[in-house]
C-alpha atoms as a PDB file:
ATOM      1  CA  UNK A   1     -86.209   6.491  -7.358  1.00  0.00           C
ATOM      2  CA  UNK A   2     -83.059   4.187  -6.609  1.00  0.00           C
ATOM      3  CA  UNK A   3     -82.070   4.295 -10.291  1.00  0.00           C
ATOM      4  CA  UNK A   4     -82.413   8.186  -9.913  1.00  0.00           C
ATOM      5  CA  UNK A   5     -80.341   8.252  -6.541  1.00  0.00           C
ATOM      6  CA  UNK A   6     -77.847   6.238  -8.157  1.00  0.00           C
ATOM      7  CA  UNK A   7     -77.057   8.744 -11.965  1.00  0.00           C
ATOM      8  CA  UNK A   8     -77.139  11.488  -9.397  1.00  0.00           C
ATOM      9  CA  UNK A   9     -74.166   9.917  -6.993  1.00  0.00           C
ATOM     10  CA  UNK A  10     -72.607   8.773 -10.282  1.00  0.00           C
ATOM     11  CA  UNK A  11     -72.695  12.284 -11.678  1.00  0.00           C
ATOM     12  CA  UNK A  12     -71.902  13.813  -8.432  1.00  0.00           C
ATOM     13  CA  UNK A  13     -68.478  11.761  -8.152  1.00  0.00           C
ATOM     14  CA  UNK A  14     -67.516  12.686 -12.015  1.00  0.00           C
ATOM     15  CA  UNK A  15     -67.919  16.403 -11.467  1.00  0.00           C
ATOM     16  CA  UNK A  16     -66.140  16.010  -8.130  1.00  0.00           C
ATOM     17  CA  UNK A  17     -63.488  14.046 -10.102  1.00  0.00           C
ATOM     18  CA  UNK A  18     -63.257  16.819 -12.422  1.00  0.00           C
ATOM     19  CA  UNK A  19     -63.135  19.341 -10.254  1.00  0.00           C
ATOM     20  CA  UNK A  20     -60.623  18.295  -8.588  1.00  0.00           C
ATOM     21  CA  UNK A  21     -58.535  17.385 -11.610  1.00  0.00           C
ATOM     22  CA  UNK A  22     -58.607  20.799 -12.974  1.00  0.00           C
ATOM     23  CA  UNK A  23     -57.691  22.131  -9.313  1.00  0.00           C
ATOM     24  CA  UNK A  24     -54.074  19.753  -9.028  1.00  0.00           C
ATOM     25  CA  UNK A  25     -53.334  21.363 -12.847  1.00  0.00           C
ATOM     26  CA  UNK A  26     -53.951  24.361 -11.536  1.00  0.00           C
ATOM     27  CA  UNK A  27     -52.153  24.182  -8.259  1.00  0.00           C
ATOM     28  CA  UNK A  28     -49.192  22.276 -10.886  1.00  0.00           C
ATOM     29  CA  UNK A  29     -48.898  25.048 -13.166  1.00  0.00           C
ATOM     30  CA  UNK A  30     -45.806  26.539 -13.886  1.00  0.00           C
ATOM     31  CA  UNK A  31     -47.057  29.587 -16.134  1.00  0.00           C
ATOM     32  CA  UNK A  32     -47.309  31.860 -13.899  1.00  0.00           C
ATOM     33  CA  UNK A  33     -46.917  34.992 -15.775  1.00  0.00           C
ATOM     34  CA  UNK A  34     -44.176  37.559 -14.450  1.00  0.00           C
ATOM     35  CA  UNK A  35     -45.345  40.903 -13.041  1.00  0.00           C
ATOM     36  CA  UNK A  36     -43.293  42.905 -16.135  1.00  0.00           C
ATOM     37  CA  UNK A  37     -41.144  42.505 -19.140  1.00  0.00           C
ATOM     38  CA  UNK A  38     -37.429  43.525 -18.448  1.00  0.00           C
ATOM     39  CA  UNK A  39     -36.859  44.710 -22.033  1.00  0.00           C
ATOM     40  CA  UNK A  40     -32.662  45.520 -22.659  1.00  0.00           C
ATOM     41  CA  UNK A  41     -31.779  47.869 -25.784  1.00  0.00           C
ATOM     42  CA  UNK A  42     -28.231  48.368 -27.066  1.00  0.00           C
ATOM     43  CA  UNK A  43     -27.519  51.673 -27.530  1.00  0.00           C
ATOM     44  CA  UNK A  44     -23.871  52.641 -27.753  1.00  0.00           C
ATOM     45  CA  UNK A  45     -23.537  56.450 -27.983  1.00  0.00           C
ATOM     46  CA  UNK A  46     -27.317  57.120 -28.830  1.00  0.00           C
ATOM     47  CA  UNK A  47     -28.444  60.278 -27.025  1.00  0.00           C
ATOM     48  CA  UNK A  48     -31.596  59.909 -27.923  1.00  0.00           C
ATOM     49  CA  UNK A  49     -32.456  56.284 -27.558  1.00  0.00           C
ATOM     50  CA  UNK A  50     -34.768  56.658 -25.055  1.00  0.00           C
ATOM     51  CA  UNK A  51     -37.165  58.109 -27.184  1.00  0.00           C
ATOM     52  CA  UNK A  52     -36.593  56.431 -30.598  1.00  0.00           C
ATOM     53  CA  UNK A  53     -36.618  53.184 -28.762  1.00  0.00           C
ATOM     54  CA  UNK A  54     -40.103  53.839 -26.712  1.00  0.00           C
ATOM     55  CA  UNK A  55     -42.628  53.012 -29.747  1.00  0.00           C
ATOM     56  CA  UNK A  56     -41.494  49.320 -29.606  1.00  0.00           C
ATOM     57  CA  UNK A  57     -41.695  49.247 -26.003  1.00  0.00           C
ATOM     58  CA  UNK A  58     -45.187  50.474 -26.397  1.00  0.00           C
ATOM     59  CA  UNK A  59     -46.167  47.649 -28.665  1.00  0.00           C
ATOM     60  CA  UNK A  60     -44.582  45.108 -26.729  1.00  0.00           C
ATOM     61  CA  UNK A  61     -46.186  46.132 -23.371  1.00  0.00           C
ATOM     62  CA  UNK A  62     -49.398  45.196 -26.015  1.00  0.00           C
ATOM     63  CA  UNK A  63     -48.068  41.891 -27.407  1.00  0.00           C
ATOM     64  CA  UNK A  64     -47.288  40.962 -23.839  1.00  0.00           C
ATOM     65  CA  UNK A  65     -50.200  42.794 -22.242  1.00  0.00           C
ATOM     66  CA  UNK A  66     -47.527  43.526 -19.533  1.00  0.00           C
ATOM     67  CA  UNK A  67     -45.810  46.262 -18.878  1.00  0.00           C
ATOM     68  CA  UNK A  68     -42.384  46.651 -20.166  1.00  0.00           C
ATOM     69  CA  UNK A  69     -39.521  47.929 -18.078  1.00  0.00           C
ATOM     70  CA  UNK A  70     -36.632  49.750 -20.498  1.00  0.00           C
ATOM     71  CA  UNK A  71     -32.556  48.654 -19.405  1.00  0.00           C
ATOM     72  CA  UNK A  72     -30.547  50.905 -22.445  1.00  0.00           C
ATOM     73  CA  UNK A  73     -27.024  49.153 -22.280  1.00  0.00           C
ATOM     74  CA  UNK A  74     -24.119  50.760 -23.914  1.00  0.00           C
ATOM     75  CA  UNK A  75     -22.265  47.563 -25.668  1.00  0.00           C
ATOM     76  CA  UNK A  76     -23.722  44.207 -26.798  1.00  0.00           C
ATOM     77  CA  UNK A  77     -21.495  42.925 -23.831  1.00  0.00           C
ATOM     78  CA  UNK A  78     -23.502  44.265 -21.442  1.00  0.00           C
ATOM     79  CA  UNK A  79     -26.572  42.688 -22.965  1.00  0.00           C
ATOM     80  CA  UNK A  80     -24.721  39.635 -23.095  1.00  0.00           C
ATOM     81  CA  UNK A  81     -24.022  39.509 -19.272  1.00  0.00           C
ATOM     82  CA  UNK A  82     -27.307  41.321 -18.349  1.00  0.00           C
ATOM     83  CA  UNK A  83     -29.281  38.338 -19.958  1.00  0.00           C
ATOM     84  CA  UNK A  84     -26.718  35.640 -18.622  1.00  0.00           C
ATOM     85  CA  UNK A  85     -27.469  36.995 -15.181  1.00  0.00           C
ATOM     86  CA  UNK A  86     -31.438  37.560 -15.440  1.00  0.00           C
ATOM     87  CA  UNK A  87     -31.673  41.379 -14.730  1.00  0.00           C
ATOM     88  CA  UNK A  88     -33.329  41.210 -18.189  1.00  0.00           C
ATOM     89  CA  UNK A  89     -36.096  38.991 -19.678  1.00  0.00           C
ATOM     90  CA  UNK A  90     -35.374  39.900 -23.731  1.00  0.00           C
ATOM     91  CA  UNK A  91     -32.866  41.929 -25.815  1.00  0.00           C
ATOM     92  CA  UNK A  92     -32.477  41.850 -29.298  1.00  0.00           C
ATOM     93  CA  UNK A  93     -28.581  40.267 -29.828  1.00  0.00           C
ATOM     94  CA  UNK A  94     -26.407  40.296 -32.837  1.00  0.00           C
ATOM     95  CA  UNK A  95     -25.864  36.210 -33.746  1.00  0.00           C
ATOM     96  CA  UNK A  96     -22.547  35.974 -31.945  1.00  0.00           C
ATOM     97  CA  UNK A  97     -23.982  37.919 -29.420  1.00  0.00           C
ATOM     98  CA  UNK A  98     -27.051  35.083 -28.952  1.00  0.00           C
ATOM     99  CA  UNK A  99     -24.185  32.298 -29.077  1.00  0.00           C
ATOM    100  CA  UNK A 100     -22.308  33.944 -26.351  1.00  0.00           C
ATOM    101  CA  UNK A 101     -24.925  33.925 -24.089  1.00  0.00           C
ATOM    102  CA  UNK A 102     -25.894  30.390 -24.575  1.00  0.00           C
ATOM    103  CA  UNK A 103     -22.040  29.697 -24.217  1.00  0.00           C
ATOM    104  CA  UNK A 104     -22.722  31.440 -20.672  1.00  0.00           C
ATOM    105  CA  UNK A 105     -25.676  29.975 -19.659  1.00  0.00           C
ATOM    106  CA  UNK A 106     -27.945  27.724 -21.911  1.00  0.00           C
ATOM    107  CA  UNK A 107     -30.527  30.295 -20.733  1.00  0.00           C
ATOM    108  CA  UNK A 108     -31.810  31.833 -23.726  1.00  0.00           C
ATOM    109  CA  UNK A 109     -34.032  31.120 -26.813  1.00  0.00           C
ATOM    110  CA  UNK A 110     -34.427  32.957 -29.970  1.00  0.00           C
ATOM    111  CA  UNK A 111     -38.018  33.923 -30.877  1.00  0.00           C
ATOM    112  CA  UNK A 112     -37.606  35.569 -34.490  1.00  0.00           C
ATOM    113  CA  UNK A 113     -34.893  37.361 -36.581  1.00  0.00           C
ATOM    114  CA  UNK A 114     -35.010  40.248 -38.702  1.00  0.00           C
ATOM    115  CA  UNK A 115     -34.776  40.387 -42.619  1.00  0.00           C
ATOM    116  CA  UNK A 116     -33.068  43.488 -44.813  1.00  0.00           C
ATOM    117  CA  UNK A 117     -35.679  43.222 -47.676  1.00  0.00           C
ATOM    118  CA  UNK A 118     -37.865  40.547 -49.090  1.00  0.00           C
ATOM    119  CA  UNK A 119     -36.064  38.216 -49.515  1.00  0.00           C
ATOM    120  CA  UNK A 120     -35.174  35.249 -46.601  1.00  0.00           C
ATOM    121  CA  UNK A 121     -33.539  36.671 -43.422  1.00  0.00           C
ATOM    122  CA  UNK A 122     -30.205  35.227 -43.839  1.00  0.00           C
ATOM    123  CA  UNK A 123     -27.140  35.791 -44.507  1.00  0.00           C
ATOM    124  CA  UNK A 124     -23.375  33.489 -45.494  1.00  0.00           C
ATOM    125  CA  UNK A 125     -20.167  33.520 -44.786  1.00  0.00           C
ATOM    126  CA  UNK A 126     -18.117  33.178 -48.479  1.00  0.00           C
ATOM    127  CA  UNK A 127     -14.790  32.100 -49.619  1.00  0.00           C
ATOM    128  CA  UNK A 128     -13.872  34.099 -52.824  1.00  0.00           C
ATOM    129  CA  UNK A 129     -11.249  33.150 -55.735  1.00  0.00           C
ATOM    130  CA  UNK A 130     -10.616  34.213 -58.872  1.00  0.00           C
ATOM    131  CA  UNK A 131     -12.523  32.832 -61.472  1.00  0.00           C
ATOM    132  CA  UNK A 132     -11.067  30.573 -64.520  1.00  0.00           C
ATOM    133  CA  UNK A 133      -7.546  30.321 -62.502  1.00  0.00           C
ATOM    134  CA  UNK A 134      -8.100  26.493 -62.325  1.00  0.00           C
ATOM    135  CA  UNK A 135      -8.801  27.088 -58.577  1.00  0.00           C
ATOM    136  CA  UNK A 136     -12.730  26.721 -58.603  1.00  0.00           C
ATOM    137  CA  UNK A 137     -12.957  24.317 -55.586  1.00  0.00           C
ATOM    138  CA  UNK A 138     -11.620  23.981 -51.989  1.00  0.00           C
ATOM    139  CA  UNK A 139      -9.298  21.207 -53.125  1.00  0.00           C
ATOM    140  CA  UNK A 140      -7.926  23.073 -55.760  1.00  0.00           C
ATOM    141  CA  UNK A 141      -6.885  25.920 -53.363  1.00  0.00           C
ATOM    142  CA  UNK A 142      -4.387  23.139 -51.179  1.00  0.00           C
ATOM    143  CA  UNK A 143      -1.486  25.152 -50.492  1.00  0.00           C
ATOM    144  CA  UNK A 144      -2.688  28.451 -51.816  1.00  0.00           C
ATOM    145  CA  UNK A 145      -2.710  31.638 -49.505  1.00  0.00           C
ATOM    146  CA  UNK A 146      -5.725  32.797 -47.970  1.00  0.00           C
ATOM    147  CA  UNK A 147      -6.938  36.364 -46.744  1.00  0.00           C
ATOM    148  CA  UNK A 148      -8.719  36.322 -43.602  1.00  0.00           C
ATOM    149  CA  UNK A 149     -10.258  39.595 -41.114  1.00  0.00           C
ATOM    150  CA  UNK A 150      -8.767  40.318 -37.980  1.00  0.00           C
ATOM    151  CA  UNK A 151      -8.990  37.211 -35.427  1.00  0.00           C
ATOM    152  CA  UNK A 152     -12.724  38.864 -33.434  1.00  0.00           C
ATOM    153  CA  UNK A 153     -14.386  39.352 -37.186  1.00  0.00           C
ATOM    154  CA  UNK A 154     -17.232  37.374 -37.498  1.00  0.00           C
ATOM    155  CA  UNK A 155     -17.503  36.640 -41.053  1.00  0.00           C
ATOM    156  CA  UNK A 156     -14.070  37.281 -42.058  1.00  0.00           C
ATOM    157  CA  UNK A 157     -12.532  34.913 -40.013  1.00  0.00           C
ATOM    158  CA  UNK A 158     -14.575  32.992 -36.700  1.00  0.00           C
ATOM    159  CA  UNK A 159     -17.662  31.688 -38.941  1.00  0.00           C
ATOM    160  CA  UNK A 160     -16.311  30.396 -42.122  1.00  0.00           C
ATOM    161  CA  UNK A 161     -12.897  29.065 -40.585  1.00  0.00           C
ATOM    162  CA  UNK A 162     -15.269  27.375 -38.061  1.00  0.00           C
ATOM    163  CA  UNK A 163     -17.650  26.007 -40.740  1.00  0.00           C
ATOM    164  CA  UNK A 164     -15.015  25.217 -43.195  1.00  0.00           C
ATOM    165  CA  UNK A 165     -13.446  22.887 -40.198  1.00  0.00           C
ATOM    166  CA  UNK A 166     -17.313  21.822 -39.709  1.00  0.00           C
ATOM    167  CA  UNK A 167     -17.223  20.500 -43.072  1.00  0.00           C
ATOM    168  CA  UNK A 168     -13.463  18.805 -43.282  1.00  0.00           C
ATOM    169  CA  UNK A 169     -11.314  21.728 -44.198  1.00  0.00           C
ATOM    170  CA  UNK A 170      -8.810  22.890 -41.505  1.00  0.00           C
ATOM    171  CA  UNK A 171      -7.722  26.403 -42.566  1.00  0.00           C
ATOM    172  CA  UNK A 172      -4.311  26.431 -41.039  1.00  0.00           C
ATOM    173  CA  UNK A 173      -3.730  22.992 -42.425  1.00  0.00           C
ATOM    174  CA  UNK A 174      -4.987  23.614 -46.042  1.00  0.00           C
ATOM    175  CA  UNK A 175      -3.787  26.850 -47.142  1.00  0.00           C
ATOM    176  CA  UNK A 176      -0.215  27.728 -46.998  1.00  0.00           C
ATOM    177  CA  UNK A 177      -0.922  31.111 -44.661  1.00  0.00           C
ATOM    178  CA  UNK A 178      -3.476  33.349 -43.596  1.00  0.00           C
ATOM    179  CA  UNK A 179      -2.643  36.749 -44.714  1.00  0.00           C
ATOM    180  CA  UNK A 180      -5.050  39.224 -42.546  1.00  0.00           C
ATOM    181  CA  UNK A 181      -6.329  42.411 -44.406  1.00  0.00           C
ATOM    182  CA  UNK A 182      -7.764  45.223 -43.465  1.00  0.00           C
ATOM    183  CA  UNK A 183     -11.427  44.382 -44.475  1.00  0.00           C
ATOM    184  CA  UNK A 184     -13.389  41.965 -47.045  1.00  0.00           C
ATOM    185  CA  UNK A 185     -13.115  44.203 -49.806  1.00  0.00           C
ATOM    186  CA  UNK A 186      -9.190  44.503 -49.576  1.00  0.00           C
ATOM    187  CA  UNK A 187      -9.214  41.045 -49.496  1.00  0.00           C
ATOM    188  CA  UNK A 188     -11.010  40.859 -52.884  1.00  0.00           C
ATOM    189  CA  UNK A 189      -8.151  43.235 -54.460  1.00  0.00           C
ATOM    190  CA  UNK A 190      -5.419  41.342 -52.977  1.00  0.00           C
ATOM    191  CA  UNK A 191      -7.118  38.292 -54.506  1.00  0.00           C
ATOM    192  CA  UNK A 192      -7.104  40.574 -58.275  1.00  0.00           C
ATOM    193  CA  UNK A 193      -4.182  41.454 -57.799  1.00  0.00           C
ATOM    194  CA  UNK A 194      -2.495  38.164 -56.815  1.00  0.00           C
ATOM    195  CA  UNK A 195      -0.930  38.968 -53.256  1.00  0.00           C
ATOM    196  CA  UNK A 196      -3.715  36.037 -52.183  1.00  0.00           C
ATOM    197  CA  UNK A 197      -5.826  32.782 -53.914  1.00  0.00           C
ATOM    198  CA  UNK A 198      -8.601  33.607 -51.788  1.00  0.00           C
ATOM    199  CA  UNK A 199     -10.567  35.864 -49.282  1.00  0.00           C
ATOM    200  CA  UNK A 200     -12.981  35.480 -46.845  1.00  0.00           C
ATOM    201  CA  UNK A 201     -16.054  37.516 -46.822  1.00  0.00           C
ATOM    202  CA  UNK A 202     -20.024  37.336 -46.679  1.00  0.00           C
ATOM    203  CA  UNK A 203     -23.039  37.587 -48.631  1.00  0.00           C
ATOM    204  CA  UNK A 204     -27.139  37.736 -48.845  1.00  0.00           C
ATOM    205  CA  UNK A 205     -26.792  34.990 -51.655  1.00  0.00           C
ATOM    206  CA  UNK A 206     -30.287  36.946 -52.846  1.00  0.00           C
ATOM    207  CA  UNK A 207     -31.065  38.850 -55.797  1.00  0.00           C
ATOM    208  CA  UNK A 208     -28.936  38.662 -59.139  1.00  0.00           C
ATOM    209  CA  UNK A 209     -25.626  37.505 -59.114  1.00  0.00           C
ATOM    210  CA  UNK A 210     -24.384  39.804 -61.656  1.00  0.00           C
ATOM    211  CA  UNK A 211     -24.791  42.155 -59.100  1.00  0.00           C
ATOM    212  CA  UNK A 212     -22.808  40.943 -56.217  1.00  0.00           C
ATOM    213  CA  UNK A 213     -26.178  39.759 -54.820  1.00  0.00           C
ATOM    214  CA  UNK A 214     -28.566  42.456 -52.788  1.00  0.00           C
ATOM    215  CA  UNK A 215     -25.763  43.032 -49.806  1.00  0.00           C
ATOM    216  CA  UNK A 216     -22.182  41.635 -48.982  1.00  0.00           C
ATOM    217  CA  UNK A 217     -18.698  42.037 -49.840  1.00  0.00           C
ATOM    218  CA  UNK A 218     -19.383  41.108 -53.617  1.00  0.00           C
ATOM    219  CA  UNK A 219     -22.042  43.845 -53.703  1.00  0.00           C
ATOM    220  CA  UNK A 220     -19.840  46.500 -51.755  1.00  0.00           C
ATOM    221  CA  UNK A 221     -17.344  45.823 -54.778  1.00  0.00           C
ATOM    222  CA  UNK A 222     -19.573  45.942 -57.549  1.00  0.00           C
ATOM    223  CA  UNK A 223     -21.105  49.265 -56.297  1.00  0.00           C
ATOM    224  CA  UNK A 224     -17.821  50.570 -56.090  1.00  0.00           C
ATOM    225  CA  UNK A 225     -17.248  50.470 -59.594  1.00  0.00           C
ATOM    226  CA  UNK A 226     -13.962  48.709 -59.327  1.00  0.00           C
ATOM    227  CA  UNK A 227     -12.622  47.240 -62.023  1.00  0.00           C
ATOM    228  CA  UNK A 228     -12.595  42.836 -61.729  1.00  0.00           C
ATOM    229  CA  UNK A 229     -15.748  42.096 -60.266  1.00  0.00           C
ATOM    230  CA  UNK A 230     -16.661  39.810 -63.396  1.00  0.00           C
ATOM    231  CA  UNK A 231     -13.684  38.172 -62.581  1.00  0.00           C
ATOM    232  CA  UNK A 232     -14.009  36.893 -58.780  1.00  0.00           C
ATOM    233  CA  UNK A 233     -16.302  33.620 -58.465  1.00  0.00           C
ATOM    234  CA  UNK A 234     -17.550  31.985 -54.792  1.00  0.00           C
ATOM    235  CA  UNK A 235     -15.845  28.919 -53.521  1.00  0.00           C
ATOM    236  CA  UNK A 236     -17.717  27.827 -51.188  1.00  0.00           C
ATOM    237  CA  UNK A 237     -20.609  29.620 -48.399  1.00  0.00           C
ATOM    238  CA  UNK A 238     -21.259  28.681 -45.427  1.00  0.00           C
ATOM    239  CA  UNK A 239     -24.944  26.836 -43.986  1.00  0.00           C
ATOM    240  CA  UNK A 240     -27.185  30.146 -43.373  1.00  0.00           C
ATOM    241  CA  UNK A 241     -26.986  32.858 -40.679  1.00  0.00           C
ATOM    242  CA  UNK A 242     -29.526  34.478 -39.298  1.00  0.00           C
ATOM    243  CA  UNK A 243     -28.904  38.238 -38.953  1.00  0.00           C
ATOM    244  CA  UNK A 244     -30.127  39.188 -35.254  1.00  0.00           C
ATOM    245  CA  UNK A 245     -31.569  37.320 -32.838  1.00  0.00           C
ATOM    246  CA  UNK A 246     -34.620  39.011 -30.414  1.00  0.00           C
ATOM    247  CA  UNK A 247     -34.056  36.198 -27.808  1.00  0.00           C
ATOM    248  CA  UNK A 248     -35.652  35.603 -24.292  1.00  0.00           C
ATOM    249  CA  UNK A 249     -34.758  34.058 -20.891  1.00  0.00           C
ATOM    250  CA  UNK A 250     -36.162  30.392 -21.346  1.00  0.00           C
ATOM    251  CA  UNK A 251     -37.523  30.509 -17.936  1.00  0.00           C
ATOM    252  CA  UNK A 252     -40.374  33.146 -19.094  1.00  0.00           C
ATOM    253  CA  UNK A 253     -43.415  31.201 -19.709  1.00  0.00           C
ATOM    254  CA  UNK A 254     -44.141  29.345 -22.930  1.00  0.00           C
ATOM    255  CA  UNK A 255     -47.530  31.240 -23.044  1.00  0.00           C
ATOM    256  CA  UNK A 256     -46.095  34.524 -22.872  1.00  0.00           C
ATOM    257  CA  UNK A 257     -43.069  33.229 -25.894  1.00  0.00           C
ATOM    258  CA  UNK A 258     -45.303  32.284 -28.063  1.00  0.00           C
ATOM    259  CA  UNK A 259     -47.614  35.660 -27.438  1.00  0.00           C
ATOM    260  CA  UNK A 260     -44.328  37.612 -28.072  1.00  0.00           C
ATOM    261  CA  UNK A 261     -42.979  35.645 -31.645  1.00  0.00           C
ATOM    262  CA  UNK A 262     -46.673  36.250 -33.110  1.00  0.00           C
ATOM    263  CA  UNK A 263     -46.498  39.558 -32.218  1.00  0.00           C
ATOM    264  CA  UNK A 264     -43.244  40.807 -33.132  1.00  0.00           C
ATOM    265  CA  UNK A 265     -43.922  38.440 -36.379  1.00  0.00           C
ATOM    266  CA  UNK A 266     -46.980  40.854 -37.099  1.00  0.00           C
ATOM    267  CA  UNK A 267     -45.380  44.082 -35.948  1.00  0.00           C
ATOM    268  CA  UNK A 268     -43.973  45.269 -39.681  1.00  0.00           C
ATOM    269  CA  UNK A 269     -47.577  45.270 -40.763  1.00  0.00           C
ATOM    270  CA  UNK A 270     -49.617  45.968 -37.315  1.00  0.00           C
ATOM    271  CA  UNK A 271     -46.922  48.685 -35.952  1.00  0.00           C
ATOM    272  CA  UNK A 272     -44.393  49.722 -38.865  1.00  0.00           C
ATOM    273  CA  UNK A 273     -42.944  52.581 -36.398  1.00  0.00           C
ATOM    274  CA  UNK A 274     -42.276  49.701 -33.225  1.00  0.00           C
ATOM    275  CA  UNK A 275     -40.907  47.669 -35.584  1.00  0.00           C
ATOM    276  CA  UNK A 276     -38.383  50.678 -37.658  1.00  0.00           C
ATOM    277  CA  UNK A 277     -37.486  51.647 -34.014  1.00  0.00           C
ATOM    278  CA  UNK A 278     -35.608  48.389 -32.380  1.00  0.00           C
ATOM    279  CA  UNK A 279     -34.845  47.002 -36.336  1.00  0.00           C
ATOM    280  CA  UNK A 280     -33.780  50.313 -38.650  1.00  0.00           C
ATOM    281  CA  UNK A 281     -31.721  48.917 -40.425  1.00  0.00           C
ATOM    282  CA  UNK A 282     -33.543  46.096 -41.229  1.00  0.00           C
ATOM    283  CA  UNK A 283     -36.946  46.734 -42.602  1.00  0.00           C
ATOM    284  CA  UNK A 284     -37.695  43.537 -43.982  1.00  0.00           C
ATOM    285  CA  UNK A 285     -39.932  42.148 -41.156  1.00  0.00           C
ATOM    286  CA  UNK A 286     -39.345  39.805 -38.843  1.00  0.00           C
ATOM    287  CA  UNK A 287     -39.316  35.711 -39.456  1.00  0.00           C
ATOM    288  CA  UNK A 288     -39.171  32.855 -36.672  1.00  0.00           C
ATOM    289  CA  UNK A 289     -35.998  31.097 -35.602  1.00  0.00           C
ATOM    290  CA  UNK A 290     -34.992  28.769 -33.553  1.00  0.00           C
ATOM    291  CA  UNK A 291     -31.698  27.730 -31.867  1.00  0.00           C
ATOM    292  CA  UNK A 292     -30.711  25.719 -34.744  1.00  0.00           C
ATOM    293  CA  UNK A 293     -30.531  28.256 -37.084  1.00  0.00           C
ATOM    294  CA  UNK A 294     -27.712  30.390 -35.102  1.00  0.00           C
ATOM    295  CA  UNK A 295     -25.290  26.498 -35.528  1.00  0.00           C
ATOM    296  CA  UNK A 296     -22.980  28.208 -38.228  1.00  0.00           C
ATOM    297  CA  UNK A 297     -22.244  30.655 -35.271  1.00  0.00           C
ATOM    298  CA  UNK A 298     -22.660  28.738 -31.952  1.00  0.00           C
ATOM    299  CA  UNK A 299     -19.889  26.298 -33.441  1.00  0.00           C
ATOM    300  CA  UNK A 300     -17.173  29.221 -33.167  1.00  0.00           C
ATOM    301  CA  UNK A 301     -17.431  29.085 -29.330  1.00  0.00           C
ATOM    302  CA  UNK A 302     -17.183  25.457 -29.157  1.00  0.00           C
ATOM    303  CA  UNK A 303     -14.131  23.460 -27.497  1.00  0.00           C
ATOM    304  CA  UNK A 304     -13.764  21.294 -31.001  1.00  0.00           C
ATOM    305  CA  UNK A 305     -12.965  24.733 -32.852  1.00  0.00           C
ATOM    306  CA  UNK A 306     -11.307  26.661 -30.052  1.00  0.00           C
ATOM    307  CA  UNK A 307      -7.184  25.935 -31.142  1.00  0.00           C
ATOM    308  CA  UNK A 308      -8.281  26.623 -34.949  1.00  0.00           C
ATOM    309  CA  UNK A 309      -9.416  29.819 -33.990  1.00  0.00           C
ATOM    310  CA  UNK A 310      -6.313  30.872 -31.585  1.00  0.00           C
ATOM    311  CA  UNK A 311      -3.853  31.845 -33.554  1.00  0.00           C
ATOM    312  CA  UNK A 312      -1.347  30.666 -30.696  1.00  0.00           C
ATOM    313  CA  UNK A 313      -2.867  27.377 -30.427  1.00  0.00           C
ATOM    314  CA  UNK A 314      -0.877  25.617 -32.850  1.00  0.00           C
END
């Protein structure tokens, strides 16, 4: 009867020592899911946005099994500063749009990114010459002339002469100007035509070359019809870009994150009308990211890259 007395005050302590183990987690617990989803949709001039917008809302009120308050915002801007500020939880951001807010605040996360086709879900910033004019590689274009977007393009001017400075080629420094052009494809005539060495523009890098690729400037041309496509070769691409970014407030829950990336990673197959109504022009389904993958773009708000940028800084 002792030996019994004694397993039973042994046992007794254990459970109590579990019991009160799983109570300090519990009491320690920072998941504490929110009462709603603040969900914020760019919408520029879209009358009806409301409406088109609602079947993803829908879904994601399932994903999330919360419900999901609408914020329609009229610029990327004001998603920017709405997210930055926490009147919203989650907004899906164009790339430079995610880096600004992390330039803000550091208090965002991307959960997945959208893709145009099958293919992968990225994208590159290119640097275009004319091929067989003995100016195949960055060094050989030294002192050449270079056409560039307006100074707030992304890919025609912030990304690649951020990356190309990334990887030990100052812009300003290497080429002998920067002649801006109207848009990518001008810049690949001026390059035909010789008023430039080289343009700046972007590409999927996917599908057949011979093609100009499945989207880009190179495509753009070669649907055209225009005559010197076969002639125009790429120099040298950027690392890969993600092309949107559905990001979060960090401070949501990791439970409820992950919830939302499986989700919105299933939502092409589960929900094909949520997923054509935030993503139309992107029907390709949605792939996980992470921070890392928006680099090529976060590096055009850093301090290292800021006087490069500026046209007055130099």
């Amino acid at each position: 009867m002792a030996l019994v007395n004694h397993l039973f005050r042994w046992l007794a302590s254990i459970l109590a020592a579990v019991f009160l183990t799983a109570a300090t987690a519990s009491a320690q617990d920072p998941e504490t899911m929110p009462d709603r989803l603040r969900l914020g949709v760019v919408v520029a001039a879209d009358e009806g946005a409301r409406d088109r917008v609602e079947p993803f809302r829908l879904a994601l009120e399932e994903i999330a099994d919360l419900p999901v308050d609408l914020f329609l915002m009229e610029t990327m801007a004001d998603a920017v500063e709405a997210l930055a500020s926490g009147k919203i939880d989650y907004a899906r951001l164009s790339p430079s749009a995610y880096a600004a807010v992390h330039q803000l605040c550091s208090c965002v996360e991307p959960l997945v990114t959208a893709a145009p086709d099958d293919f992968p879900a990225r994208f590159y910033a290119i640097l275009i010459a004319k091929r067989g004019a003995e100016q195949g590689t960055l060094a050989d274009l030294k002192g050449k002339r270079l056409a560039v977007g307006g100074t707030d393009s992304v890919t025609g001017y912030r990304v690649p002469l951020a990356n190309l400075a990334a990887d030990g080629v100052d812009a300003r420094a290497h080429f002998s100007t920067l002649v801006e052009v109207k848009d990518p494809v001008e810049g690949l005539r001026a390059v035909l035509d010789g008023r430039v060495d080289a343009t700046l523009g972007w590409s999927s890098l996917a599908g057949e070359a011979k093609n100009g690729y499945t989207a880009g400037t190179l495509n753009d041309f070669y649907v055209s019809g225009e005559r010197g496509f076969k002639d125009l070769e790429i120099v040298w691409r950027s690392p890969p870009i993600p092309y949107s970014a559905h990001s979060v407030r960090k401070d949501l829950p990791d439970a409820l994150k992950r919830r939302l990336r499986a989700g919105l990673m299933d939502m092409r197959r589960e929900a094909p009308d949520a997923y054509l109504a935030i993503e139309p022009d992107l029907p390709g389904g949605f792939e996980p990211v992470v921070h890392a993958d928006y680099r090529p773009v976060l590096r055009t708000y850093e301090d290292d890259y800021a006087t490069l940028l500026d046209p007055a800084g130099r």
